[in-house]
N, C-alpha and C. Protein backbone atom coordinates (compact mmCIF):
# COMPACT_ATOMS: atom_id res chain seq x y z
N UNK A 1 -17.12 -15.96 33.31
CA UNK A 1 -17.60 -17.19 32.71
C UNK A 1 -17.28 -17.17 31.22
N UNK A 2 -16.49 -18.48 30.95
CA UNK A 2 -16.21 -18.21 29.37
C UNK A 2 -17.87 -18.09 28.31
N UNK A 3 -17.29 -16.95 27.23
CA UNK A 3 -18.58 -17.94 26.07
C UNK A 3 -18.70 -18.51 25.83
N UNK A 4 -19.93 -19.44 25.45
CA UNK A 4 -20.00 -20.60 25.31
C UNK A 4 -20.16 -20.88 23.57
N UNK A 5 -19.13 -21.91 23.25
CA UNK A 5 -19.05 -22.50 21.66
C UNK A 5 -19.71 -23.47 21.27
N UNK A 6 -19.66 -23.62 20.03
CA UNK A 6 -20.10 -24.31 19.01
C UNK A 6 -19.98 -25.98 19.54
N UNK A 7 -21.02 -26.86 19.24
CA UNK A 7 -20.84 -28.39 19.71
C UNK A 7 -20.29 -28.76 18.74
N UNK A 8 -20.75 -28.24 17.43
CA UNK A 8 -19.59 -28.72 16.38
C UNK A 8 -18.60 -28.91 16.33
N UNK A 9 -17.42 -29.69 15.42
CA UNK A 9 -16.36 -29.82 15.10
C UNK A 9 -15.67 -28.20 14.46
N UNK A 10 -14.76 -27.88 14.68
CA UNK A 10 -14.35 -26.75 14.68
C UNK A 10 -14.39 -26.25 13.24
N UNK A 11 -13.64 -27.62 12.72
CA UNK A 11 -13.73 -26.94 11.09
C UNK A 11 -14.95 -26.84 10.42
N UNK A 12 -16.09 -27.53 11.32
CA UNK A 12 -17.32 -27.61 10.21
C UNK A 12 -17.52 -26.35 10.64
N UNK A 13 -17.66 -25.61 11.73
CA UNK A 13 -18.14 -24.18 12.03
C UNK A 13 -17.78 -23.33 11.00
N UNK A 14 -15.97 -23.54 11.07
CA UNK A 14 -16.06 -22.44 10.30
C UNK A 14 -16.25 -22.31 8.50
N UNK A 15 -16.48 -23.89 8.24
CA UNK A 15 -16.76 -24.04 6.71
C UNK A 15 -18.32 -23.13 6.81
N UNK A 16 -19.28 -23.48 7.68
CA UNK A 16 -20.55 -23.34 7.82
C UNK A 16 -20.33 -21.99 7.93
N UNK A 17 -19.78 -21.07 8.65
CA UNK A 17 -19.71 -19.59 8.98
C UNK A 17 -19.25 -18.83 7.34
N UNK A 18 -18.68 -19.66 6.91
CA UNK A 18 -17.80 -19.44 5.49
C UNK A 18 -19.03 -19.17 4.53
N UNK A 19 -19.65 -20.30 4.77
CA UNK A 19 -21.00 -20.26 4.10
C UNK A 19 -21.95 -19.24 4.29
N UNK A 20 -22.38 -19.07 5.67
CA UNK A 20 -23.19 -17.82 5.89
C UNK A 20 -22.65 -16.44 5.64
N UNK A 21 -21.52 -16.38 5.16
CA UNK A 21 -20.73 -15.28 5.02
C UNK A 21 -21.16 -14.78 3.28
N UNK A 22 -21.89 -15.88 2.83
CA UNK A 22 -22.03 -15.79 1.19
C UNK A 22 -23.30 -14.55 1.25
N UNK A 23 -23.80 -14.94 2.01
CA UNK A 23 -25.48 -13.81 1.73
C UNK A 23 -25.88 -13.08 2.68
N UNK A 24 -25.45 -11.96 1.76
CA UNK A 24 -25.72 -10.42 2.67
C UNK A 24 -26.96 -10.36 3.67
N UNK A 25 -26.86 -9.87 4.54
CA UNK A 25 -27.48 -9.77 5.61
C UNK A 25 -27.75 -10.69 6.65
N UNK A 26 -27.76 -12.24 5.92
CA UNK A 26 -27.56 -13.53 6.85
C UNK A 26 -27.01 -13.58 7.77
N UNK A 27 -27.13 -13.38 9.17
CA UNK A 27 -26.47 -13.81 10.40
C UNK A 27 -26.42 -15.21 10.63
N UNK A 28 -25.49 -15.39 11.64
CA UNK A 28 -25.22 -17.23 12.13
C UNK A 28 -25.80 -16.39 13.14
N UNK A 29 -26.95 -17.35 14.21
CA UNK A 29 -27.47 -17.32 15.06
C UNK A 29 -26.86 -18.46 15.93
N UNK A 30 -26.82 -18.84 17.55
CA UNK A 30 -26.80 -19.55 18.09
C UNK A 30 -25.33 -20.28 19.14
N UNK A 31 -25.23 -19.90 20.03
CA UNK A 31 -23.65 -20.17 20.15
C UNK A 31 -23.28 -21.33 20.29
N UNK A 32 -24.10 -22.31 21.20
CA UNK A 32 -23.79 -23.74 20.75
C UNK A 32 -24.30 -24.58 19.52
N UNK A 33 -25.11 -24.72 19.05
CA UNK A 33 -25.93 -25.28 17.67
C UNK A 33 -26.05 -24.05 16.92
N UNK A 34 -25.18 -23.38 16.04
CA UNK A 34 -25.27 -22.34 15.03
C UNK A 34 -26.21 -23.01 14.11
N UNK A 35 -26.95 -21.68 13.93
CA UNK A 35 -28.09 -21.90 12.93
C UNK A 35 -28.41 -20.14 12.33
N UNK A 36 -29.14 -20.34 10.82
CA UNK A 36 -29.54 -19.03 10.49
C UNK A 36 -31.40 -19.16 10.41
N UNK A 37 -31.90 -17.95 10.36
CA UNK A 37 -33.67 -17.83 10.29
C UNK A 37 -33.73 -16.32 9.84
N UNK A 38 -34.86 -16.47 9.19
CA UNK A 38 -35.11 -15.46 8.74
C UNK A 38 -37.12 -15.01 9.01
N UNK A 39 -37.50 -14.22 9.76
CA UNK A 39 -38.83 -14.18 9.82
C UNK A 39 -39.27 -15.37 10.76
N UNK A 40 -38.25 -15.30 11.95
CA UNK A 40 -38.82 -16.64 12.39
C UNK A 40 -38.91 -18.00 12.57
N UNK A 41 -38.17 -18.63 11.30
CA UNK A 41 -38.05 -19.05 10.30
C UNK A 41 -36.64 -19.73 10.23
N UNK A 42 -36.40 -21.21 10.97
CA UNK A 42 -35.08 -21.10 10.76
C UNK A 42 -34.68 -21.62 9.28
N UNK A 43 -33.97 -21.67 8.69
CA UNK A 43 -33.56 -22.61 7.55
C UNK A 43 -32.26 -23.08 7.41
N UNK A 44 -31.41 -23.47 8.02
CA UNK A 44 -30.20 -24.08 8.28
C UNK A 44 -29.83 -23.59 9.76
N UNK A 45 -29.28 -24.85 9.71
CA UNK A 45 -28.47 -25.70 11.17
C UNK A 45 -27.58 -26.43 10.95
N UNK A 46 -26.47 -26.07 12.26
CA UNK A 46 -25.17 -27.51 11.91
C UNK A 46 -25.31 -27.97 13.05
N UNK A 47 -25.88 -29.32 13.24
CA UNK A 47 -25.83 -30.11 14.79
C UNK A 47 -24.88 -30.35 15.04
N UNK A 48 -24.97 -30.72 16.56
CA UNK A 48 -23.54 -31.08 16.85
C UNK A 48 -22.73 -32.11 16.78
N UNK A 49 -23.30 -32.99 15.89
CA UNK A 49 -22.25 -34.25 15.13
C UNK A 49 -21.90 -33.37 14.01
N UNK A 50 -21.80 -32.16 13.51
CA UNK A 50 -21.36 -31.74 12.48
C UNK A 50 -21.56 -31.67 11.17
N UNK A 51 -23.09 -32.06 11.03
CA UNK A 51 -23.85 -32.48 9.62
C UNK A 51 -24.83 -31.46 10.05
N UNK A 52 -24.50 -30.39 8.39
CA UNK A 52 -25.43 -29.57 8.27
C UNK A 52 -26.68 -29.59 7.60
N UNK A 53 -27.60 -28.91 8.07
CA UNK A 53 -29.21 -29.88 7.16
C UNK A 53 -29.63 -27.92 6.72
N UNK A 54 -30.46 -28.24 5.67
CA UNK A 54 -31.09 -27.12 4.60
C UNK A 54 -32.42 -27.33 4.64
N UNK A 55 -33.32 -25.89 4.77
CA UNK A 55 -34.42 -26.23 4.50
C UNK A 55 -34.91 -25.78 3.06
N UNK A 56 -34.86 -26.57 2.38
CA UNK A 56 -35.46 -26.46 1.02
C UNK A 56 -37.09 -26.39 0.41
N UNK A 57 -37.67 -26.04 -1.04
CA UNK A 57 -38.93 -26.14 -1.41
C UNK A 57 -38.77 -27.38 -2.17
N UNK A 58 -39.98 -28.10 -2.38
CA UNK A 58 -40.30 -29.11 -2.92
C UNK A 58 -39.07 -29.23 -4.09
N UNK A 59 -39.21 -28.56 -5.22
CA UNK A 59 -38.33 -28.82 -6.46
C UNK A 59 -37.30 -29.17 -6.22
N UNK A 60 -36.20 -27.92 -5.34
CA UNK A 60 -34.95 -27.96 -5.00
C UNK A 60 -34.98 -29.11 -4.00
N UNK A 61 -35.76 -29.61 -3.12
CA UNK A 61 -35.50 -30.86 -2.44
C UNK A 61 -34.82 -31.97 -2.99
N UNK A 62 -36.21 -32.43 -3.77
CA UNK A 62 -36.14 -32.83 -4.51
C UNK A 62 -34.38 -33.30 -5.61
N UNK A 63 -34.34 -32.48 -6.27
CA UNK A 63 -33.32 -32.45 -6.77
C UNK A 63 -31.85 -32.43 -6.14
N UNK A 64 -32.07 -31.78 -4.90
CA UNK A 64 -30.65 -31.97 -4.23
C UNK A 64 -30.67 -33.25 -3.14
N UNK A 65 -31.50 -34.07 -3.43
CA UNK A 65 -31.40 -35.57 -2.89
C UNK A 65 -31.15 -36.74 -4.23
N UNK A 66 -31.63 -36.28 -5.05
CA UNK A 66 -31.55 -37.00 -5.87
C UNK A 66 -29.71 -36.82 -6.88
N UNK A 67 -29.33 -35.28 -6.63
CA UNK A 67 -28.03 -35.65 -7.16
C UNK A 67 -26.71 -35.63 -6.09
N UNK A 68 -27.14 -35.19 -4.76
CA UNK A 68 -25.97 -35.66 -4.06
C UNK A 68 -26.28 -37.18 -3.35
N UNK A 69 -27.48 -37.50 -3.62
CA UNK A 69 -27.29 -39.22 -2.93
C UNK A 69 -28.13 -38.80 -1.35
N UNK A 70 -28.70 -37.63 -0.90
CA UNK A 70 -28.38 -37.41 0.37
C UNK A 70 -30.43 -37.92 0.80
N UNK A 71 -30.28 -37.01 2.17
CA UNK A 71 -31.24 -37.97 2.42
C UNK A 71 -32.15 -36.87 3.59
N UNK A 72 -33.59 -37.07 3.65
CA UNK A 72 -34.05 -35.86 4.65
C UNK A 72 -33.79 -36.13 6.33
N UNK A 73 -33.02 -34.87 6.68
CA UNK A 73 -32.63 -34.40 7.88
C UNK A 73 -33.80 -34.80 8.97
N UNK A 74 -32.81 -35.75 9.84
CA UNK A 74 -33.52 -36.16 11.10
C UNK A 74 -33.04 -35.50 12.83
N UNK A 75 -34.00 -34.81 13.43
CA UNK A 75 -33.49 -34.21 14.50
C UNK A 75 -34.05 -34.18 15.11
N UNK A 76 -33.48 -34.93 16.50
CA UNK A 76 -33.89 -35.00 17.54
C UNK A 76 -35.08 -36.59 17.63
N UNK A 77 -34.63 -37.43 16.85
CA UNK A 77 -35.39 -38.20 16.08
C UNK A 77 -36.89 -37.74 15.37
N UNK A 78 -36.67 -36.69 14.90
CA UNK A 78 -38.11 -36.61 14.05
C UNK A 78 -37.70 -36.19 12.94
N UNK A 79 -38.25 -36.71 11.50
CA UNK A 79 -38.03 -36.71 10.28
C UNK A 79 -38.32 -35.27 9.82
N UNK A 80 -37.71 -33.90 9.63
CA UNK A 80 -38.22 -32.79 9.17
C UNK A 80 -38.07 -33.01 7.81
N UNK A 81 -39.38 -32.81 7.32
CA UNK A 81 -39.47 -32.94 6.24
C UNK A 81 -39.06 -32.59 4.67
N UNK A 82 -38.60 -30.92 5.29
CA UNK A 82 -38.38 -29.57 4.83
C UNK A 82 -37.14 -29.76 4.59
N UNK A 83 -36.50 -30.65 5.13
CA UNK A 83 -34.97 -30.33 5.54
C UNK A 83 -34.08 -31.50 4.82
N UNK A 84 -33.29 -31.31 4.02
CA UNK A 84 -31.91 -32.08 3.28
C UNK A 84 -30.69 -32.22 4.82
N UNK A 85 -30.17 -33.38 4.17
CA UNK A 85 -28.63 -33.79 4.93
C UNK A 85 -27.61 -32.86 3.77
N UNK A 86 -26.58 -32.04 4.20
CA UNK A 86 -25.73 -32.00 3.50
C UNK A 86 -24.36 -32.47 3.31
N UNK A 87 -23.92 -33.11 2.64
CA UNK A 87 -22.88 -34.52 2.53
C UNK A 87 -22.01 -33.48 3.12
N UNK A 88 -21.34 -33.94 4.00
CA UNK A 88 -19.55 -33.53 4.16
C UNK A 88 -18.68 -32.91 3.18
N UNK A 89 -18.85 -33.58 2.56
CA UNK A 89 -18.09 -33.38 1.14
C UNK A 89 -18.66 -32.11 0.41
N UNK A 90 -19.89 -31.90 0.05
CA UNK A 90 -20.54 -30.60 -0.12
C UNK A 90 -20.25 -29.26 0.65
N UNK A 91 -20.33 -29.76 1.97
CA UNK A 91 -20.21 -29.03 3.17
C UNK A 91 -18.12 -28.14 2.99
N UNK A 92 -17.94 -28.50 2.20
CA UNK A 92 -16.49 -27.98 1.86
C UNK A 92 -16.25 -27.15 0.50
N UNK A 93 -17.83 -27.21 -0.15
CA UNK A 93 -18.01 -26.62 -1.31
C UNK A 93 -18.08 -25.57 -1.40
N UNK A 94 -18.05 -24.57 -0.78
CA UNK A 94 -19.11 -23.48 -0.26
C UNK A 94 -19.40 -22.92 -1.70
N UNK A 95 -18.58 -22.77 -2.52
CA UNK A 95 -19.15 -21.99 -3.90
C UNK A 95 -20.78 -23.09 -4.94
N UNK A 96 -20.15 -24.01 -4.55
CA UNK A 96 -21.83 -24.67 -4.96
C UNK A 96 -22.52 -25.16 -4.07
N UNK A 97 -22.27 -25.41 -3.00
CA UNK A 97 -23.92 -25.18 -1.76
C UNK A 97 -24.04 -23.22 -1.70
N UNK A 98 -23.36 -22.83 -2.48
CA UNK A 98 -24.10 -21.09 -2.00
C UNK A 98 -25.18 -21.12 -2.67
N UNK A 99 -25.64 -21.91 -3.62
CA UNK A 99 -26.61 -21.50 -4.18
C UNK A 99 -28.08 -22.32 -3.70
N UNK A 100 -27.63 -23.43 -3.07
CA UNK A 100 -28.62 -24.31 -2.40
C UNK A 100 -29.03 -23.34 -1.26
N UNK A 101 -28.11 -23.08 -0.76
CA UNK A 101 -27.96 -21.81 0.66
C UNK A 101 -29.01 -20.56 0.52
N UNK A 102 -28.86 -19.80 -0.75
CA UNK A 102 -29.34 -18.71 -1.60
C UNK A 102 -30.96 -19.29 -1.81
N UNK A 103 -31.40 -20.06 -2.36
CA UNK A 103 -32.63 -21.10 -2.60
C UNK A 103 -33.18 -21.33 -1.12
N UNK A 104 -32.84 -21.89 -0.31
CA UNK A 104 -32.78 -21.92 1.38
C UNK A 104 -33.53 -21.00 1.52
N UNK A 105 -32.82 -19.31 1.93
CA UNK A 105 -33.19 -18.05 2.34
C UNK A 105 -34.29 -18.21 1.95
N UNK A 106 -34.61 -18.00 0.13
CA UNK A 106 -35.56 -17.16 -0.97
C UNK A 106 -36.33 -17.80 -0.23
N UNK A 107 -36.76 -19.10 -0.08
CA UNK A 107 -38.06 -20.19 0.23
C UNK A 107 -38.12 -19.56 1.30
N UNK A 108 -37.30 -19.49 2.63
CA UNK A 108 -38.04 -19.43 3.98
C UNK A 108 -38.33 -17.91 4.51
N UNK A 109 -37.90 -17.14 3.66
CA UNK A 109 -38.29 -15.76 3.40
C UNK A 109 -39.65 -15.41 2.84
N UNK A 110 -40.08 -16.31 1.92
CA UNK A 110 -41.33 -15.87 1.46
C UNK A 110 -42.12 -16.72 2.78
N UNK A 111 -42.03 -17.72 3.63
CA UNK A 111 -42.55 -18.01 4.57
C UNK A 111 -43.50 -17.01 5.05
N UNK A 112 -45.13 -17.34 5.82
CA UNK A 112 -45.82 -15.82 6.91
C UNK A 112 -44.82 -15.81 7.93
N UNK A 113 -44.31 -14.67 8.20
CA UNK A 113 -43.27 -14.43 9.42
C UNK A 113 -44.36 -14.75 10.89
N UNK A 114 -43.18 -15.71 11.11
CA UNK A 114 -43.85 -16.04 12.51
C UNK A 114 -43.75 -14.66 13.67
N UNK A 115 -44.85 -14.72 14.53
CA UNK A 115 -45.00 -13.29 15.74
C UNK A 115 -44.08 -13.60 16.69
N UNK A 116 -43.72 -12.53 16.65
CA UNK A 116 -42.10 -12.33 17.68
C UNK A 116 -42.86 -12.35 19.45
N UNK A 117 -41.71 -12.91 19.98
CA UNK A 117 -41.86 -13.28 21.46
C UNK A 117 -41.28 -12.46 22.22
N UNK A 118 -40.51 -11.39 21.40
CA UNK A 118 -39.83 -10.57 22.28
C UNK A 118 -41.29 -9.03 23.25
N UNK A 119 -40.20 -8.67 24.15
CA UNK A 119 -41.47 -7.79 24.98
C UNK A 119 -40.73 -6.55 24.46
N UNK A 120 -42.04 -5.95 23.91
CA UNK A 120 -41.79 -4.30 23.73
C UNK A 120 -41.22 -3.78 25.06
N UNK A 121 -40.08 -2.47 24.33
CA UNK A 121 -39.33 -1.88 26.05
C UNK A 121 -40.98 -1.08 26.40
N UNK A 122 -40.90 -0.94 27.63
CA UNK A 122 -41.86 0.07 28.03
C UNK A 122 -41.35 1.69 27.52
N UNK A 123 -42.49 2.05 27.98
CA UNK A 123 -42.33 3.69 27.06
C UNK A 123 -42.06 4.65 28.31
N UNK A 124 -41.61 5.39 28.20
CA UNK A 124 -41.03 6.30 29.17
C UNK A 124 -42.18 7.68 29.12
């Protein structure tokens, strides 16, 4: 059975992978809807129309709506609040969304880590 890929557009993957490639330890999670989390915790996603959304803190929200024009990320029709659209055009930036990206992590890192669902192996 093949693996299964990305719903995205090919190039946004790999602009987006380009991106997660900026900050050490960051994995891309997810084989069809790539996304990264940290603690639980996701904070970026690229849906599969190919528009990637950020989860930002108030300030940086803030400010990165107000100078790219953009607008808060809707999924699955529900308004997340947390979460920026990132323009296309940005989305090709990777050297200045790394730092929106970088801001991303810091915020959803200091997040309480949500309790893991995974099952301890049994003990031998």
């Amino acid at each position: 059975m093949p693996k299964p890929t990305a719903k995205a557009p090919a190039e946004k993957v790999k602009l987006y992978e380009k991106l997660v490639a900026t900050a050490p330890g960051v994995e891309r999670k997810g084989a069809t809807m790539p996304y990264t989390s940290v603690n639980g915790h996701m904070f970026s996603i690229l849906m599969p129309d190919g528009h990637l959304s950020l989860r930002l803190p108030e300030k940086e929200r803030d400010a990165f709506l107000k100078k790219y024009k953009s607008g808060i990320s809707v999924m699955y029709g529900m308004k997340m609040v947390e979460y920026v659209d990132v323009p296309d055009s940005l989305l090709a930036k990777t050297k200045e969304l790394q730092k929106f990206f970088s801001a991303s992590y810091a915020y959803t890192s200091s997040l309480k880590p949500k309790p893991t669902t995974k099952k301890k192996a049994a003990k031998k």
